[in-house]
Structures are given as C-alpha cells and as structure tokens.
PDB file of N, CA and C in Angstrom:
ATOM      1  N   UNK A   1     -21.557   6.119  23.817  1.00  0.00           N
ATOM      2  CA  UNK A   1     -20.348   5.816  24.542  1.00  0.00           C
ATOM      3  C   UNK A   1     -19.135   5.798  23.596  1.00  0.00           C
ATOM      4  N   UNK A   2     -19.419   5.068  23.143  1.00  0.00           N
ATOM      5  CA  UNK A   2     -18.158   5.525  21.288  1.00  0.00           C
ATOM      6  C   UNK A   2     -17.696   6.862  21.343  1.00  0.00           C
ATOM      7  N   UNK A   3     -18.976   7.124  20.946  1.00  0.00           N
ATOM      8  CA  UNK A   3     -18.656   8.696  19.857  1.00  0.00           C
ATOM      9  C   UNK A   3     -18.179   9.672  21.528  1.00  0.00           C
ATOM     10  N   UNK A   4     -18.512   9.465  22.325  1.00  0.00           N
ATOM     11  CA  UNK A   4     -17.573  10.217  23.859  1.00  0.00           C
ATOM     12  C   UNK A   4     -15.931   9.885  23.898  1.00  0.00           C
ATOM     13  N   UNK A   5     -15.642   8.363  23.030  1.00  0.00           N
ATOM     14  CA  UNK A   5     -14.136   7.651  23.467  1.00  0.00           C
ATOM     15  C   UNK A   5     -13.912   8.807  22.329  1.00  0.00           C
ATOM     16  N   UNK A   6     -13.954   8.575  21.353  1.00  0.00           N
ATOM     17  CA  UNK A   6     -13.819   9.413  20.278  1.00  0.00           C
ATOM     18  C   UNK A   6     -13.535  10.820  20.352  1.00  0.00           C
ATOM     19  N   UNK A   7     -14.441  11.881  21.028  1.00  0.00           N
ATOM     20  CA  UNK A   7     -14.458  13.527  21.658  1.00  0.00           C
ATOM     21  C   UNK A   7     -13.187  12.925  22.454  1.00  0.00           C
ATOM     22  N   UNK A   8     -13.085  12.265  23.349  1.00  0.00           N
ATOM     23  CA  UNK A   8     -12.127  12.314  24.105  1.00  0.00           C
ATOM     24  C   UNK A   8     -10.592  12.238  23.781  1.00  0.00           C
ATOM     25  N   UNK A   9     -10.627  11.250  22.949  1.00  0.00           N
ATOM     26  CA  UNK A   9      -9.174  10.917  22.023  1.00  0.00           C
ATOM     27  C   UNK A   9      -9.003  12.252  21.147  1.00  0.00           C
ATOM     28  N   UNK A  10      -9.660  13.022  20.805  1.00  0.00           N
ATOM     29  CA  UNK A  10      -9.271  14.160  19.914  1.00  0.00           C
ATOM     30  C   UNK A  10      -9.042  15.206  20.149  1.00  0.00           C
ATOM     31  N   UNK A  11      -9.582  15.067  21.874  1.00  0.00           N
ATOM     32  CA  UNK A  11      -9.162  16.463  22.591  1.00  0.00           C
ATOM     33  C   UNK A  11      -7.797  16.304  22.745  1.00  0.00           C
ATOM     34  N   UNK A  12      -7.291  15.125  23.186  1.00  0.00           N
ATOM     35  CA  UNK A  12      -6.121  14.739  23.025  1.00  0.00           C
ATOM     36  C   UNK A  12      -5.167  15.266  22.356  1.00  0.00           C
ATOM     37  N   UNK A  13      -5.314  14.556  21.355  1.00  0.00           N
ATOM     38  CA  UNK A  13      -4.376  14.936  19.731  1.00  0.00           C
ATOM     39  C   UNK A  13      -4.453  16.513  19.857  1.00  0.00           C
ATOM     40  N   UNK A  14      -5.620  17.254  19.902  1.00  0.00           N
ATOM     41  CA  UNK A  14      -5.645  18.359  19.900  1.00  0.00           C
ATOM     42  C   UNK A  14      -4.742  19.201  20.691  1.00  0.00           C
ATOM     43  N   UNK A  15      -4.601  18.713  22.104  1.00  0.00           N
ATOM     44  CA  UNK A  15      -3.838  19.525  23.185  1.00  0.00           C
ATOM     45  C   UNK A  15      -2.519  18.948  22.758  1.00  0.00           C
ATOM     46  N   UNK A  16      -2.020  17.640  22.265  1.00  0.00           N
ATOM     47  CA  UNK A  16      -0.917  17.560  22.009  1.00  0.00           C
ATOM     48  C   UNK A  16      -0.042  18.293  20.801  1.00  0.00           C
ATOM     49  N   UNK A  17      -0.900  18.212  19.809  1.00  0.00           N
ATOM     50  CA  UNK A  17      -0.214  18.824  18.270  1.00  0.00           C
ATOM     51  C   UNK A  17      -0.884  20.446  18.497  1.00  0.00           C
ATOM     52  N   UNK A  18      -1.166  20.913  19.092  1.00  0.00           N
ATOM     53  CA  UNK A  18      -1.667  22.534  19.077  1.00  0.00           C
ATOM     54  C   UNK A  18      -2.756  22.677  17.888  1.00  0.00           C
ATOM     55  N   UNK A  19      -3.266  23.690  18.517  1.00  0.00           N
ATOM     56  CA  UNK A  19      -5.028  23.761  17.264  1.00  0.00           C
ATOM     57  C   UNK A  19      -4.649  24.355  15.883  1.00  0.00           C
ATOM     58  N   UNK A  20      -3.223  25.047  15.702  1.00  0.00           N
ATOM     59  CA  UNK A  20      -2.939  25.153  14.273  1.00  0.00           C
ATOM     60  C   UNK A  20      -2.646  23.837  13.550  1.00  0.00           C
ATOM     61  N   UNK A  21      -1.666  22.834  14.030  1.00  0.00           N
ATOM     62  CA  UNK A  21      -1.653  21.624  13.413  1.00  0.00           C
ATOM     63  C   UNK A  21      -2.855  20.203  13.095  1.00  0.00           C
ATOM     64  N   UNK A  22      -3.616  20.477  14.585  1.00  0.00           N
ATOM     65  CA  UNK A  22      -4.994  20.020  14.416  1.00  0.00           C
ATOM     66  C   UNK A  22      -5.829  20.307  13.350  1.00  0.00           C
ATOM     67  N   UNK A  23      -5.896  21.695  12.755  1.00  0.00           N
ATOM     68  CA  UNK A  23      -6.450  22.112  11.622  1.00  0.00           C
ATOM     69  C   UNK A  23      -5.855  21.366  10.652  1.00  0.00           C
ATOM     70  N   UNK A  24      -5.351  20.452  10.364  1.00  0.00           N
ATOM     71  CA  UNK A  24      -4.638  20.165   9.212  1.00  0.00           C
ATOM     72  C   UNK A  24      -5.343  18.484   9.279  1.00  0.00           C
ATOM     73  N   UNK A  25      -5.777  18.089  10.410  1.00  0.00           N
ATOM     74  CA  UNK A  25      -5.913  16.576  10.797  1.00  0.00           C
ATOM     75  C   UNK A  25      -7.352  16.380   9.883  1.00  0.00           C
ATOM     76  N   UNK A  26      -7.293  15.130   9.325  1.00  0.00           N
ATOM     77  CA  UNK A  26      -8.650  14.615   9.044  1.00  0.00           C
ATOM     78  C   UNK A  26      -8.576  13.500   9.666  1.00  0.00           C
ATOM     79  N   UNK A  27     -10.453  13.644  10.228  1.00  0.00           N
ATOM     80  CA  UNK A  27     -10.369  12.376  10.982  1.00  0.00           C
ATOM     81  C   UNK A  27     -11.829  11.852  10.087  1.00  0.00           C
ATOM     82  N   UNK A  28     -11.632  10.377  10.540  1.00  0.00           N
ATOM     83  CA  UNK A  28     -12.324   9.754   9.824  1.00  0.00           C
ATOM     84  C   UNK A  28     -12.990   8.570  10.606  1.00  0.00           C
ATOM     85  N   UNK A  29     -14.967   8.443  11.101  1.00  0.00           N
ATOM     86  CA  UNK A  29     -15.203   7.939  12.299  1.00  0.00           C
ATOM     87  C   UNK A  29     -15.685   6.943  11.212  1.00  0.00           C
ATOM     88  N   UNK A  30     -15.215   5.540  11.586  1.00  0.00           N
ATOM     89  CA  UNK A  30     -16.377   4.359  11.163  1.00  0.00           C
ATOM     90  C   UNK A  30     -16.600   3.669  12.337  1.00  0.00           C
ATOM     91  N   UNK A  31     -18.111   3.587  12.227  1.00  0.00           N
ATOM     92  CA  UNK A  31     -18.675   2.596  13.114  1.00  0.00           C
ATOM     93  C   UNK A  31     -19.741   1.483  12.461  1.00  0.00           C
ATOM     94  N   UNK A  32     -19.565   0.314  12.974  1.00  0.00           N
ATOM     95  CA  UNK A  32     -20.660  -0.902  13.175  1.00  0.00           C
ATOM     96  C   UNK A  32     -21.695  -1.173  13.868  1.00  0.00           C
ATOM     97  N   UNK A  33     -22.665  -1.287  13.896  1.00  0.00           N
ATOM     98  CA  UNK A  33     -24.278  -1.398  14.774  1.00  0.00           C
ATOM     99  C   UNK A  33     -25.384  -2.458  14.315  1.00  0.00           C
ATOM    100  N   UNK A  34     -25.363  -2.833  15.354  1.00  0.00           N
ATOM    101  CA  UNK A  34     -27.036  -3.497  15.047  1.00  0.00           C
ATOM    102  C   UNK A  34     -27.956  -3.389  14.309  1.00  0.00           C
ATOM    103  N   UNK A  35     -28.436  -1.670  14.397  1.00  0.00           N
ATOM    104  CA  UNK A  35     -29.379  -0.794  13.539  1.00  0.00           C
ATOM    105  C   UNK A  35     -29.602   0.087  14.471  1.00  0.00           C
ATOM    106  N   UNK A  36     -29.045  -0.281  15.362  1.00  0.00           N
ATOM    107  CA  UNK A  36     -29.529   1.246  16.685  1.00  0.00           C
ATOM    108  C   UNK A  36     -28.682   1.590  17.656  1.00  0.00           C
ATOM    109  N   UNK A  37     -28.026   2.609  18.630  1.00  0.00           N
ATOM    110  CA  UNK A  37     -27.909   3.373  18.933  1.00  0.00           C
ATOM    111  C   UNK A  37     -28.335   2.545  20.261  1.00  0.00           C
ATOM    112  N   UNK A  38     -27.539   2.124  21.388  1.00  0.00           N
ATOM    113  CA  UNK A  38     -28.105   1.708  22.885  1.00  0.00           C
ATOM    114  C   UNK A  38     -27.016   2.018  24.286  1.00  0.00           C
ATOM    115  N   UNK A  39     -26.502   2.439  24.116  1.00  0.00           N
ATOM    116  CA  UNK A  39     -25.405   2.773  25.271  1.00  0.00           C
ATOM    117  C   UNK A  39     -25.011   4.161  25.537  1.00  0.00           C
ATOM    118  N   UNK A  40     -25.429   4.815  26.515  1.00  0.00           N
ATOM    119  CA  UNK A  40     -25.149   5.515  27.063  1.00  0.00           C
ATOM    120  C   UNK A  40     -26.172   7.097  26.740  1.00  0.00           C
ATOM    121  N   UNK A  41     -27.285   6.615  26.075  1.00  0.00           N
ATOM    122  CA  UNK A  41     -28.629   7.421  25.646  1.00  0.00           C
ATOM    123  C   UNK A  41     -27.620   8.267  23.954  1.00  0.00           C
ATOM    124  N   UNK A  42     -28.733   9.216  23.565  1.00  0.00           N
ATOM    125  CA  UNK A  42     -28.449   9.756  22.492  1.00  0.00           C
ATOM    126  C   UNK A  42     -27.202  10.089  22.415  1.00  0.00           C
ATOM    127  N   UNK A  43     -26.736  10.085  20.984  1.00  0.00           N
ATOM    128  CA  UNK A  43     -25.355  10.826  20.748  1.00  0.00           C
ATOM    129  C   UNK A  43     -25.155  11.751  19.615  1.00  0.00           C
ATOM    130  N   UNK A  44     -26.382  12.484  19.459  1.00  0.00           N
ATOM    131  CA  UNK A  44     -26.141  13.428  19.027  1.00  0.00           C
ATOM    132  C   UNK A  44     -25.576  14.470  19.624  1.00  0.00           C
ATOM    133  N   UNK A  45     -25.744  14.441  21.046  1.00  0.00           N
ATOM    134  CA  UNK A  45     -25.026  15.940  21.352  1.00  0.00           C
ATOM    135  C   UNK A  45     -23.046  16.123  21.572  1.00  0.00           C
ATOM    136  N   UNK A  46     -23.065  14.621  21.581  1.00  0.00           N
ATOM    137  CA  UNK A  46     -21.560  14.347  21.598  1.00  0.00           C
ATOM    138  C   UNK A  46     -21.324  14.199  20.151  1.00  0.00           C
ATOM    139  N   UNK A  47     -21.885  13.891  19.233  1.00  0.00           N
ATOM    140  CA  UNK A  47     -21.751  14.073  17.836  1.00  0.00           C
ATOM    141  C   UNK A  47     -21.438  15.715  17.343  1.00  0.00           C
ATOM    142  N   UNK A  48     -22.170  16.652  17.912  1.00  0.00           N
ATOM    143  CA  UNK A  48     -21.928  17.741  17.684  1.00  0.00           C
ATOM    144  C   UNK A  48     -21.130  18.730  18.407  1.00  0.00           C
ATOM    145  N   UNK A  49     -20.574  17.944  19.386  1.00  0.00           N
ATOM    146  CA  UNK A  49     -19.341  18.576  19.887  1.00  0.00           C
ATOM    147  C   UNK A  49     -18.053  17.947  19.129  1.00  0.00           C
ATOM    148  N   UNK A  50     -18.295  16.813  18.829  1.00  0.00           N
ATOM    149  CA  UNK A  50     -17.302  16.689  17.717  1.00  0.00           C
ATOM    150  C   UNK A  50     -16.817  17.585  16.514  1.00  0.00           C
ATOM    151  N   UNK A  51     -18.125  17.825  16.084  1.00  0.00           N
ATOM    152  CA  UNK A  51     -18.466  18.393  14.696  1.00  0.00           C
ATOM    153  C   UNK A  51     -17.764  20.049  14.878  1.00  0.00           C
ATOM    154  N   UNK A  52     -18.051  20.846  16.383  1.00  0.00           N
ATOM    155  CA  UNK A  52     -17.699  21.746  16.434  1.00  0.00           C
ATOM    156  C   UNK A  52     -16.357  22.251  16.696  1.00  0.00           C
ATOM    157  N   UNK A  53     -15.615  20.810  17.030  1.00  0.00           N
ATOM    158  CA  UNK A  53     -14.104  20.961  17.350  1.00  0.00           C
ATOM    159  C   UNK A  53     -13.275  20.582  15.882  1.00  0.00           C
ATOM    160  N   UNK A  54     -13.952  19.961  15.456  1.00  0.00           N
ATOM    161  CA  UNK A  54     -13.292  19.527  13.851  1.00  0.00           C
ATOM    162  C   UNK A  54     -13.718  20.557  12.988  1.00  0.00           C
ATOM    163  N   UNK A  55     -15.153  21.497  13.107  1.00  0.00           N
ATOM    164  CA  UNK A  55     -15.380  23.067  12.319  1.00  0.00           C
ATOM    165  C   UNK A  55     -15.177  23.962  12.926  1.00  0.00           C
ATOM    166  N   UNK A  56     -14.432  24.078  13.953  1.00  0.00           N
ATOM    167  CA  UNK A  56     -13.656  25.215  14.675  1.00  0.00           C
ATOM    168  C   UNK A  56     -14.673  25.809  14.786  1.00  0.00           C
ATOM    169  N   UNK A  57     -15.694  25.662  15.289  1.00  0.00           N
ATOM    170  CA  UNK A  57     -16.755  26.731  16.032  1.00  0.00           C
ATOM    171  C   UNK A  57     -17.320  27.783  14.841  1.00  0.00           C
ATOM    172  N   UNK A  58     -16.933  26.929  14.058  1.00  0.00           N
ATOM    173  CA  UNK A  58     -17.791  28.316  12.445  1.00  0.00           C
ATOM    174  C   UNK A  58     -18.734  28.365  12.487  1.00  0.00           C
ATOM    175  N   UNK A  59     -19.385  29.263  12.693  1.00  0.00           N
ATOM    176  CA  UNK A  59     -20.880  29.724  12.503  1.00  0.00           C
ATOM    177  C   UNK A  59     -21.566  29.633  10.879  1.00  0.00           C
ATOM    178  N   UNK A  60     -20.354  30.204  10.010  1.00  0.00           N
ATOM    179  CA  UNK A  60     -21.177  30.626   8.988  1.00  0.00           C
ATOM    180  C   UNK A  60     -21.751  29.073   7.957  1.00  0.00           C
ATOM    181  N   UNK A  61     -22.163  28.973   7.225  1.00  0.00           N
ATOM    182  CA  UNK A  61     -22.307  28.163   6.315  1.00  0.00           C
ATOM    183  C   UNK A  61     -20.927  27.943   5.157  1.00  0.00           C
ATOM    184  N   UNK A  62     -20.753  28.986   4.882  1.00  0.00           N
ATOM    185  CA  UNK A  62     -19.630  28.602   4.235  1.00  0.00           C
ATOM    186  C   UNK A  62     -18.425  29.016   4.997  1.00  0.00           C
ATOM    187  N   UNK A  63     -18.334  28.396   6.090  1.00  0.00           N
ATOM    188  CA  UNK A  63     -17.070  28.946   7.009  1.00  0.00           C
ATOM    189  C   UNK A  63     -16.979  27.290   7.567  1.00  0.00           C
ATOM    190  N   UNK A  64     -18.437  26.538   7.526  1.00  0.00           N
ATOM    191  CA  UNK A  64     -18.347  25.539   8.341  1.00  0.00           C
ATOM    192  C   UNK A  64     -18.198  24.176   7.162  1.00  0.00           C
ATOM    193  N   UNK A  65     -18.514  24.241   6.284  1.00  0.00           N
ATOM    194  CA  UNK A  65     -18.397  23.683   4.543  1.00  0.00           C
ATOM    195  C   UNK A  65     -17.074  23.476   4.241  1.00  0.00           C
ATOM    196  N   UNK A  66     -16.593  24.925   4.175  1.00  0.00           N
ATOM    197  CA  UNK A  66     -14.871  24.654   4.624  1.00  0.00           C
ATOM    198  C   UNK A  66     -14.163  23.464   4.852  1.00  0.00           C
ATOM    199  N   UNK A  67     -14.676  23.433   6.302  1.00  0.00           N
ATOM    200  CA  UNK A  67     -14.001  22.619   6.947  1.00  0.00           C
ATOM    201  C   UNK A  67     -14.935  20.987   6.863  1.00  0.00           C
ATOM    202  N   UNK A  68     -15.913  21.153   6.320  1.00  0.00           N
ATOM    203  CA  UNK A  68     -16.162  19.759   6.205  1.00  0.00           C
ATOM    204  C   UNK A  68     -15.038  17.910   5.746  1.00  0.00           C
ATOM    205  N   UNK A  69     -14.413  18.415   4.624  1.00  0.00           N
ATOM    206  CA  UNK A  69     -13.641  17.568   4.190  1.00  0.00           C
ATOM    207  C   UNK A  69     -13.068  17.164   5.109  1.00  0.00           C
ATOM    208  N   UNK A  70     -12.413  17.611   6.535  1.00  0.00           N
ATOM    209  CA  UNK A  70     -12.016  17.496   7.378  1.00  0.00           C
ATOM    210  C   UNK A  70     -12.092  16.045   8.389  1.00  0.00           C
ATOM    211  N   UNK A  71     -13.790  16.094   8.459  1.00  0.00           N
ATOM    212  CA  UNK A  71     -14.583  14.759   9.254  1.00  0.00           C
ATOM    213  C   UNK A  71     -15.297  14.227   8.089  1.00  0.00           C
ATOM    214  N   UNK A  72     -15.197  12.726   8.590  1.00  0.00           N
ATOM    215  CA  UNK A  72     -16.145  11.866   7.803  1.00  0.00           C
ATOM    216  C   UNK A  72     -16.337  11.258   9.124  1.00  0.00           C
ATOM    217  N   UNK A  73     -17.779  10.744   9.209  1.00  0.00           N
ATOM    218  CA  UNK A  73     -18.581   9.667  10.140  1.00  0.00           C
ATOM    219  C   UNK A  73     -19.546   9.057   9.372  1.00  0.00           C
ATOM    220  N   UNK A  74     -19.210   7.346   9.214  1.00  0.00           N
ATOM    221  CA  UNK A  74     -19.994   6.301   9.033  1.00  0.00           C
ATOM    222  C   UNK A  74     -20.190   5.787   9.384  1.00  0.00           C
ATOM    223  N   UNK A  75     -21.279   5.397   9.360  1.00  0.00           N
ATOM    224  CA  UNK A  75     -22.182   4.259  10.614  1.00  0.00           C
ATOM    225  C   UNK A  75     -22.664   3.209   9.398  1.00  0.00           C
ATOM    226  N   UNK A  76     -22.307   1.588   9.484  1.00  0.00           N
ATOM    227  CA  UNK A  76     -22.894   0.738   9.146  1.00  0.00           C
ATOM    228  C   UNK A  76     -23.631   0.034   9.994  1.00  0.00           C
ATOM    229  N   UNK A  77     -25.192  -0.165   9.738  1.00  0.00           N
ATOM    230  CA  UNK A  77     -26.009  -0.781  10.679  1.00  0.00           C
ATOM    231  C   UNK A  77     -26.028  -1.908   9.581  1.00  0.00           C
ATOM    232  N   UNK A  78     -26.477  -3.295  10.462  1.00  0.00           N
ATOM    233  CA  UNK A  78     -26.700  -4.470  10.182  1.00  0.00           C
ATOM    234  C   UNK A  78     -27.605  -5.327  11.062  1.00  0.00           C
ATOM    235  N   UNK A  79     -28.653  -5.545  10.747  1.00  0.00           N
ATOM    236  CA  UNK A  79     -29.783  -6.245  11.697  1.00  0.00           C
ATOM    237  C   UNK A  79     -30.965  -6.363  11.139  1.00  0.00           C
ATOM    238  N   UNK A  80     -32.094  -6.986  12.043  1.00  0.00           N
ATOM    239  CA  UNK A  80     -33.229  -6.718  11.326  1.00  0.00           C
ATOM    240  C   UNK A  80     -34.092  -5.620  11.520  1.00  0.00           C
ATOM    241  N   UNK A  81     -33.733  -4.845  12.361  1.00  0.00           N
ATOM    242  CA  UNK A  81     -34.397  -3.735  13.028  1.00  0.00           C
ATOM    243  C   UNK A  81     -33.079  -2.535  12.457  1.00  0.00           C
ATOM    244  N   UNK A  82     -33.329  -1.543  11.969  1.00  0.00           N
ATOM    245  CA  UNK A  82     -32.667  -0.414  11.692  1.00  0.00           C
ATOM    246  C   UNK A  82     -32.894   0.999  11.703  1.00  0.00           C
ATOM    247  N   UNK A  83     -32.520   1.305  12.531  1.00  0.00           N
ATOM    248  CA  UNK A  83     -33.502   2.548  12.705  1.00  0.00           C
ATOM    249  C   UNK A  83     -32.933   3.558  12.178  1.00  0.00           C
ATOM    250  N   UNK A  84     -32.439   3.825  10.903  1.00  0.00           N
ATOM    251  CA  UNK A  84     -32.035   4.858  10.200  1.00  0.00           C
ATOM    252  C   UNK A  84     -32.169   6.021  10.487  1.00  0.00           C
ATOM    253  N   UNK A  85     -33.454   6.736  10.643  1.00  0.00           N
ATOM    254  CA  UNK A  85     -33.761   7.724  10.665  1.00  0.00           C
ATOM    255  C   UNK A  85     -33.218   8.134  12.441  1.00  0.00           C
ATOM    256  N   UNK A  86     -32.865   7.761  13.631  1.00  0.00           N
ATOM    257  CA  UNK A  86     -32.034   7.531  14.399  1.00  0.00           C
ATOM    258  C   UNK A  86     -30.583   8.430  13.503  1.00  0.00           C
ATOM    259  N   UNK A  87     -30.072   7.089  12.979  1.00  0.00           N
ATOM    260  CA  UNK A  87     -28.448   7.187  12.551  1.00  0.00           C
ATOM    261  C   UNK A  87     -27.992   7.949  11.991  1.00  0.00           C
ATOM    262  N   UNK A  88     -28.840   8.639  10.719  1.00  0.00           N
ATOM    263  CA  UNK A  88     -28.356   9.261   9.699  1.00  0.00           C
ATOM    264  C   UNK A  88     -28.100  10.841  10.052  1.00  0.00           C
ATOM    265  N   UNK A  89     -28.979  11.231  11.057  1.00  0.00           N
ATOM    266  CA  UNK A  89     -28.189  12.426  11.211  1.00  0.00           C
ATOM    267  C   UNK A  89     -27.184  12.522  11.982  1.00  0.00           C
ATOM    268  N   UNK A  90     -26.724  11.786  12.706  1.00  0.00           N
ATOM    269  CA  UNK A  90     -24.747  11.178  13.576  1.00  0.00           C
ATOM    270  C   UNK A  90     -23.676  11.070  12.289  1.00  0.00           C
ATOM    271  N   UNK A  91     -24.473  10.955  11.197  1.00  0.00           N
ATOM    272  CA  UNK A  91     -23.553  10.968  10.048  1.00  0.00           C
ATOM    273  C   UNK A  91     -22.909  12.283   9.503  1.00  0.00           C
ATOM    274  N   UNK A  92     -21.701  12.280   9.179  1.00  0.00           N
ATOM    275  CA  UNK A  92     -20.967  13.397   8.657  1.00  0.00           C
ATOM    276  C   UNK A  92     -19.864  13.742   7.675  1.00  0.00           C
ATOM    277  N   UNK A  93     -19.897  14.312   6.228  1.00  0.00           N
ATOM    278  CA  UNK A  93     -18.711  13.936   5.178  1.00  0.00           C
ATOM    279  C   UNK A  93     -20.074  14.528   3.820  1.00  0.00           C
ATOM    280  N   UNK A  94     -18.784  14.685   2.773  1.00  0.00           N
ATOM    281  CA  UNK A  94     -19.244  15.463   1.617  1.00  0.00           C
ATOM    282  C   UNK A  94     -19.580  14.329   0.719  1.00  0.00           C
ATOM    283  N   UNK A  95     -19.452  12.787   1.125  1.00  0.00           N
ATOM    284  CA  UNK A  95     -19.745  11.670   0.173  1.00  0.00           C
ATOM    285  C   UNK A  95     -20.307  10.843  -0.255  1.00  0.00           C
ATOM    286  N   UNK A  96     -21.886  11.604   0.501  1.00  0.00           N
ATOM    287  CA  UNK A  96     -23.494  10.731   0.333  1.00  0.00           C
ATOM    288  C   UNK A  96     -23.643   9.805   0.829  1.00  0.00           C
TER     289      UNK A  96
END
C-alpha cells in the first residue's frame, strides 16, 4: 500500500515537470517495518513499476545501471520476526 502511494505521487511529479525534467529527479524511498510486508499483498510488482518509471523502461543492463543512481529504496525492519529474504529484493540503490 506504501510503495502504490509512492507509484502514485511520482506519476504525478512526472506529468507535472514533463519526463525530460523527471529524468533529472532522484528519488529516494525510506521505509520502516516490523520485519514484514502485510497490507495490501506483495509489492514487488508495484516495486517494479516504480523501478521502470525511474529506468525509463531500459532494457539493457547498462542502459538500466545508468539510471540507477537515480532511485534508492530502504527498508528498515525492526521486530522479532524479520523476514528479510521477503524485503531485500523491494530494495533498490548502488549502496549495499
């Protein structure tokens, strides 16, 4: 449900500043969690519609690398249950 407010707010910005100036935007997602992921089922696929509007639909590997610097997404989980392996691929950025 987040990461949808998120696609949604950027389509935004996007239709407002035009997709040449959008190219210029870095966005930068932090989020807080429990250790898991519970509202509104998986979000990977809204994760990767993100990913494809912030890499302009690049196919190539180094077309989509490019544009990485672009997005960062962090997820801090905190709980006793963490389901990492869940989270870590919603994650996105060149900074380990």
């Amino acid at each position: 449900m987040a990461f949808t407010t998120f696609l949604e707010r950027m389509a935004l910005i996007k239709q407002r500043v035009k997709t040449e100036a959008f190219k210029e935007h870095h966005h930068v997602l932090i989020f807080f969690t429990d250790g898991a992921y519970n509202m509104g089922g998986s979000p990977a696929p809204t994760v990767a519609k993100i990913k494809n509007m912030v890499y302009m639909n690049q196919s190539g590997e180094d077309e989509a690398q490019s544009r990485e610097e672009y997005l960062d997404i962090y997820i801090f989980a905190i709980g006793a249950d963490i389901f990492d392996e869940d989270l870590q691929p919603l994650t996105a950025g060149t900074g380990g």
